[in-house]
C-alpha atoms as a PDB file:
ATOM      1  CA  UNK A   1      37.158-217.498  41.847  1.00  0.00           C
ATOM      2  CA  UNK A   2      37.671-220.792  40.423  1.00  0.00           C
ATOM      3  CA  UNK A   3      40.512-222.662  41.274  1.00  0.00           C
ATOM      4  CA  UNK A   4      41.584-225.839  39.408  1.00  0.00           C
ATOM      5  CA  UNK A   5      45.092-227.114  40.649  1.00  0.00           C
ATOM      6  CA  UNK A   6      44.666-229.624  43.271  1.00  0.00           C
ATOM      7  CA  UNK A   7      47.361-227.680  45.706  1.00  0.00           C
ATOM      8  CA  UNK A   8      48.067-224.000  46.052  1.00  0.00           C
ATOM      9  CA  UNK A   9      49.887-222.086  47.672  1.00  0.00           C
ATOM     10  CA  UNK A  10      49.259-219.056  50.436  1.00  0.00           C
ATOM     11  CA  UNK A  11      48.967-216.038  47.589  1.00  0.00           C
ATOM     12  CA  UNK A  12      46.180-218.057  45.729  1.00  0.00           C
ATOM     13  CA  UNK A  13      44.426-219.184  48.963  1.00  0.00           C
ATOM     14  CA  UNK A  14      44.501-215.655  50.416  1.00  0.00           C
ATOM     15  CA  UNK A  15      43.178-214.397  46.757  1.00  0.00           C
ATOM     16  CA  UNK A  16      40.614-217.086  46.723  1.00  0.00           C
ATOM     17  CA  UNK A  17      39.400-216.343  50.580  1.00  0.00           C
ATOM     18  CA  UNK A  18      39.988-212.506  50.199  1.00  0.00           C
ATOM     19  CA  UNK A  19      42.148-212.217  53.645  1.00  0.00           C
ATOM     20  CA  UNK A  20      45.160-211.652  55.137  1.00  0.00           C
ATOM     21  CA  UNK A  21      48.139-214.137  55.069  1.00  0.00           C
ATOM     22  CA  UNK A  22      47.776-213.984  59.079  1.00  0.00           C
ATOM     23  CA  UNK A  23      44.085-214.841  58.507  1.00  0.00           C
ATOM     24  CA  UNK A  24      44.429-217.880  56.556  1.00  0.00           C
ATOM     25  CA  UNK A  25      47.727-219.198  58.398  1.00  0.00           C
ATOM     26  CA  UNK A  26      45.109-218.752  61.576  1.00  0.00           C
ATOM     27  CA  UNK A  27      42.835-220.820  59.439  1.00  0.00           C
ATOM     28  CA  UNK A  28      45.080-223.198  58.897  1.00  0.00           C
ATOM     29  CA  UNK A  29      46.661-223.628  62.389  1.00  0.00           C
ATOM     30  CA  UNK A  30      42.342-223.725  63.915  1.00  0.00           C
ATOM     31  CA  UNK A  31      42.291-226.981  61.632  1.00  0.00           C
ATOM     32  CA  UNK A  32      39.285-224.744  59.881  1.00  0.00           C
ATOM     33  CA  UNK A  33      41.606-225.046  56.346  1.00  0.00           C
ATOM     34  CA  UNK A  34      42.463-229.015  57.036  1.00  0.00           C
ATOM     35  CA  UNK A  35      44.433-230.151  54.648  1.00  0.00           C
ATOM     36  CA  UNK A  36      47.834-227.454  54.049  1.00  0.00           C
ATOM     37  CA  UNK A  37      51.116-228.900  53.810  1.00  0.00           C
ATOM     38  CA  UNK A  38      54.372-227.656  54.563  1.00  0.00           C
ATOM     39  CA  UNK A  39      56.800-229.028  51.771  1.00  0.00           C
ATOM     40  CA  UNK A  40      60.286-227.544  52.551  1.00  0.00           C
ATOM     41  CA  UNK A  41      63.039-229.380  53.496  1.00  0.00           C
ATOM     42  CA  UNK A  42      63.383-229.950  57.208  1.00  0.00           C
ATOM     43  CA  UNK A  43      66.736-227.545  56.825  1.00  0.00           C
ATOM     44  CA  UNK A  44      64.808-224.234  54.808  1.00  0.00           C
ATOM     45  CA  UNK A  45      64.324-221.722  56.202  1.00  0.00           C
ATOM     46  CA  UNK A  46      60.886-220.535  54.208  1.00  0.00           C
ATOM     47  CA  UNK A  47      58.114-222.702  54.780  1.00  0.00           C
ATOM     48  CA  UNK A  48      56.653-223.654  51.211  1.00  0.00           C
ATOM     49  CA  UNK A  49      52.842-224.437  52.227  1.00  0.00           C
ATOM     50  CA  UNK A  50      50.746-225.713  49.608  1.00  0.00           C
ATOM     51  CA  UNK A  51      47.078-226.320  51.027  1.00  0.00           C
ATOM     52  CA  UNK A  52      44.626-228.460  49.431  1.00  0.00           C
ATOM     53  CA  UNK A  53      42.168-226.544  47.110  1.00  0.00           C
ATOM     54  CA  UNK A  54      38.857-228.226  48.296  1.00  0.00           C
ATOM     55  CA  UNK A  55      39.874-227.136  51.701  1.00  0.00           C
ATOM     56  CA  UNK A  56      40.064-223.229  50.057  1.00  0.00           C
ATOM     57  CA  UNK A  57      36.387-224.500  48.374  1.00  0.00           C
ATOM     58  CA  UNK A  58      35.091-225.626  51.742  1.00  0.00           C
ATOM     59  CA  UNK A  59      36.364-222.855  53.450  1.00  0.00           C
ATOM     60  CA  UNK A  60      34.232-220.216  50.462  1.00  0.00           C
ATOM     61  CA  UNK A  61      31.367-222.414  50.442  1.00  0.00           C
ATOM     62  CA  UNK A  62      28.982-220.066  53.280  1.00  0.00           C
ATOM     63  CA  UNK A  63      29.769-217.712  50.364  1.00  0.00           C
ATOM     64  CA  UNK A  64      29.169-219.475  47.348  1.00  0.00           C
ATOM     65  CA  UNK A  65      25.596-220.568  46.096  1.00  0.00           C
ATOM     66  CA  UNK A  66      24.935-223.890  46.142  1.00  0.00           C
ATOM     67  CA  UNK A  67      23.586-224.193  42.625  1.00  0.00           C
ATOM     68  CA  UNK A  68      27.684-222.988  41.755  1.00  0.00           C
ATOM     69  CA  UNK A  69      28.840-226.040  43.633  1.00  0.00           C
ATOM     70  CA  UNK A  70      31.017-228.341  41.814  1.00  0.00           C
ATOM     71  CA  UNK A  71      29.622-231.677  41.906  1.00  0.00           C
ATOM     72  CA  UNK A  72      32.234-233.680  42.366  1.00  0.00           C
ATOM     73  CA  UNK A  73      33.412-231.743  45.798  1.00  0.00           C
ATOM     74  CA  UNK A  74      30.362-232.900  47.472  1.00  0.00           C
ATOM     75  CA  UNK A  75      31.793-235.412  49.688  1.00  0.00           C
ATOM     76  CA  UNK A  76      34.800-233.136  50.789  1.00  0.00           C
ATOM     77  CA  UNK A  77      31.913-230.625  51.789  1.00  0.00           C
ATOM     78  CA  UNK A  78      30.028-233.160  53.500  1.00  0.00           C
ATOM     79  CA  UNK A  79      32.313-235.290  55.532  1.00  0.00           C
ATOM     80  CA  UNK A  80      35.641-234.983  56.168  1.00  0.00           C
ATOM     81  CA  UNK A  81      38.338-237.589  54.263  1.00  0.00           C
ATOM     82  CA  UNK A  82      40.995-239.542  55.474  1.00  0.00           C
ATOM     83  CA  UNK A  83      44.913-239.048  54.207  1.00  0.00           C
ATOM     84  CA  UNK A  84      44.487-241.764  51.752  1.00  0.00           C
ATOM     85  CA  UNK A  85      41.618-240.434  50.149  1.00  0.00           C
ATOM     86  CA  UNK A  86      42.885-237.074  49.783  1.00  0.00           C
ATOM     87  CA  UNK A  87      46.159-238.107  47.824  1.00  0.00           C
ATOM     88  CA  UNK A  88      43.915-240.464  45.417  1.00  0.00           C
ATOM     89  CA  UNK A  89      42.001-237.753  44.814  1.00  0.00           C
ATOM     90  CA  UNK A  90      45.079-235.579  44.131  1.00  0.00           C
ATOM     91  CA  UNK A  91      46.862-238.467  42.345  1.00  0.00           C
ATOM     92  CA  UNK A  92      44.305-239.845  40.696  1.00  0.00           C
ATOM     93  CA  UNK A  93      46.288-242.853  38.932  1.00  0.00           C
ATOM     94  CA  UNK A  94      47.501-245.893  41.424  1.00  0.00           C
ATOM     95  CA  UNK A  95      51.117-246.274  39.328  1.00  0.00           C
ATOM     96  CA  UNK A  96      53.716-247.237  42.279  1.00  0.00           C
ATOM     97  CA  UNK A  97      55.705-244.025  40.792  1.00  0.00           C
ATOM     98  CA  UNK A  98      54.951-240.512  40.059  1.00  0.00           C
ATOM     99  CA  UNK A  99      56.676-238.496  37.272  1.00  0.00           C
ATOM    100  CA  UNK A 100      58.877-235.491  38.792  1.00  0.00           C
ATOM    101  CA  UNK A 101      56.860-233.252  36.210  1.00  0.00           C
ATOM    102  CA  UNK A 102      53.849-234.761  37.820  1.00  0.00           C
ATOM    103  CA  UNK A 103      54.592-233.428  40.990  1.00  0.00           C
ATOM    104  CA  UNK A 104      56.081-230.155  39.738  1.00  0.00           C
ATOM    105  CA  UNK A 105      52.297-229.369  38.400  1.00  0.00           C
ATOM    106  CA  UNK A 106      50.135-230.793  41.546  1.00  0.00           C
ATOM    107  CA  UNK A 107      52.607-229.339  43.881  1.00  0.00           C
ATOM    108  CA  UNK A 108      52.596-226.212  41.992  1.00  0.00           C
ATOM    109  CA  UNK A 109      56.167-226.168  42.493  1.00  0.00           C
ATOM    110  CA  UNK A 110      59.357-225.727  40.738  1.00  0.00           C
ATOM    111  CA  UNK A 111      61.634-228.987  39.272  1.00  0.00           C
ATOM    112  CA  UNK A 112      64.238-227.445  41.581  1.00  0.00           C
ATOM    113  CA  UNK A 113      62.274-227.756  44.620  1.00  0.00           C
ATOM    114  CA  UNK A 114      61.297-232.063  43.660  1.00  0.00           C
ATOM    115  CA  UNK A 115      65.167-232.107  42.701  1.00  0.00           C
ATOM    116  CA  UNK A 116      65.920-230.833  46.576  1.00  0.00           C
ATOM    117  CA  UNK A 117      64.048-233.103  47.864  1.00  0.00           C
ATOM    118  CA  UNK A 118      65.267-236.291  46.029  1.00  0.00           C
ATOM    119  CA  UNK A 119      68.859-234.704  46.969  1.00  0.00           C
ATOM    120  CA  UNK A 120      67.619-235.266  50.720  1.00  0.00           C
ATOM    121  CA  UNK A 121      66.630-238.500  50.193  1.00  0.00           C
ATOM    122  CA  UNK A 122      62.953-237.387  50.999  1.00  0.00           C
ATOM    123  CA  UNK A 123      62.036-238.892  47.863  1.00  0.00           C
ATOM    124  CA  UNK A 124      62.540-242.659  46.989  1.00  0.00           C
ATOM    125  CA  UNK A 125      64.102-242.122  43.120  1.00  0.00           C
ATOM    126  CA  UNK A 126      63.367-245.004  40.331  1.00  0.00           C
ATOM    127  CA  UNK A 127      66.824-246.004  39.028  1.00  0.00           C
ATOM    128  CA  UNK A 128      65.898-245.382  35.335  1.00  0.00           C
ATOM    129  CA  UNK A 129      69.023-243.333  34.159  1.00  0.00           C
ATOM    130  CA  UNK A 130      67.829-243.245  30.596  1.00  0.00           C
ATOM    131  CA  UNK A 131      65.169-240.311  32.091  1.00  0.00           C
ATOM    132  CA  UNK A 132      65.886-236.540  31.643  1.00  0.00           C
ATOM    133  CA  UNK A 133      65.708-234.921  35.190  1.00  0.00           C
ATOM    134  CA  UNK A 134      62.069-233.444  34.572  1.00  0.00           C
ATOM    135  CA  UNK A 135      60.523-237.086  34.052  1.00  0.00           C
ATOM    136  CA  UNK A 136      62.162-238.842  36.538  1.00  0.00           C
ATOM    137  CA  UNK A 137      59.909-241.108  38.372  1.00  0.00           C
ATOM    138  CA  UNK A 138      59.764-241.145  42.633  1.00  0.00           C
ATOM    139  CA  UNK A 139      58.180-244.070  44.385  1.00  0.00           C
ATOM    140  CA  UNK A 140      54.283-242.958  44.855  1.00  0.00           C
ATOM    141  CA  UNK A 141      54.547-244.332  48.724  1.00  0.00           C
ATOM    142  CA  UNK A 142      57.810-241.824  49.349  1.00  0.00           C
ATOM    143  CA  UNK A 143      55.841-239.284  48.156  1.00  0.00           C
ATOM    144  CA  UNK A 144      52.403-240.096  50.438  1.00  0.00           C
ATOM    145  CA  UNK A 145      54.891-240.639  53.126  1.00  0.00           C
ATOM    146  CA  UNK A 146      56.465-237.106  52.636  1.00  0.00           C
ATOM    147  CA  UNK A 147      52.959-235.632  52.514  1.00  0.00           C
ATOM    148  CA  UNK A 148      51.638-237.089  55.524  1.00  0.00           C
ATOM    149  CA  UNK A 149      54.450-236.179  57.483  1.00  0.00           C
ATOM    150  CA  UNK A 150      54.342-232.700  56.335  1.00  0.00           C
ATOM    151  CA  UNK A 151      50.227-232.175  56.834  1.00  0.00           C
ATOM    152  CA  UNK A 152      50.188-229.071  58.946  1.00  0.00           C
ATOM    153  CA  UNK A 153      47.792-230.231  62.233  1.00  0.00           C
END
């Protein structure tokens, strides 16, 4: 299976790892899938766990031939990276603000869900009124800050 999104969530992670959602929360909790993030609200009741897809890649590569190997995942199956090279690598510009709609795709969320958290004040908001709601633009560091908190350990 190849996956493209830089974050998915538990159905395409299970798909990609063919297991159980017990399996790969197991997985997740042994460290073994190390970078998942929980990305609710501190007051939802759902957890909304995205997990980064190179972890999923790592996690298939006993499986996977090495000649099938995506070159530019060698280093995350080599070594492992530190917070700030995981979120360049899933935000790949250095802009001090991220679109909403940004998010909404590498989050593989809904706009309601970025709306939430903006609501919550878990996301810093740029005061540019003249923006429509789905290209709105959140401080980048709010949004590494949000992550880091919410890396499940």
């Amino acid at each position: 299976m190849t996956l493209e999104a830089a974050l998915i969530g538990l159905e395409s992670a299970r798909l990609a790892l063919k297991c159980t959602e017990d399996q790969l929360m197991a997985w997740i909790v042994a460290g073994q899938l190390e970078w998942a993030f929980d990305l609710r609200a501190k007051e939802a009741s759902r957890a909304y766990i995205r997990i980064l897809t190179q972890s999923v890649v790592k996690l298939q590569q006993p499986l996977t031939p090495p000649h099938s190997r995506r070159r530019d995942w060698k280093t995350w199956i080599s070594g492992a990276p530190c917070f700030e090279e995981v979120f360049a690598s899933v935000f790949r510009h250095h802009r001090p603000w991220i679109r909403t709609s940004e998010l909404v795709q590498v989050w593989n969320c809904c706009p309601r869900h970025i709306r939430n958290l903006m609501d919550l004040n878990f996301l810093e908001i740029a005061e540019k009124p003249y923006l429509p709601n789905e290209a709105r633009l959140v401080s980048r560091q709010s949004v590494a800050a949000f992550m880091q908190q919410r890396r499940i350990q």
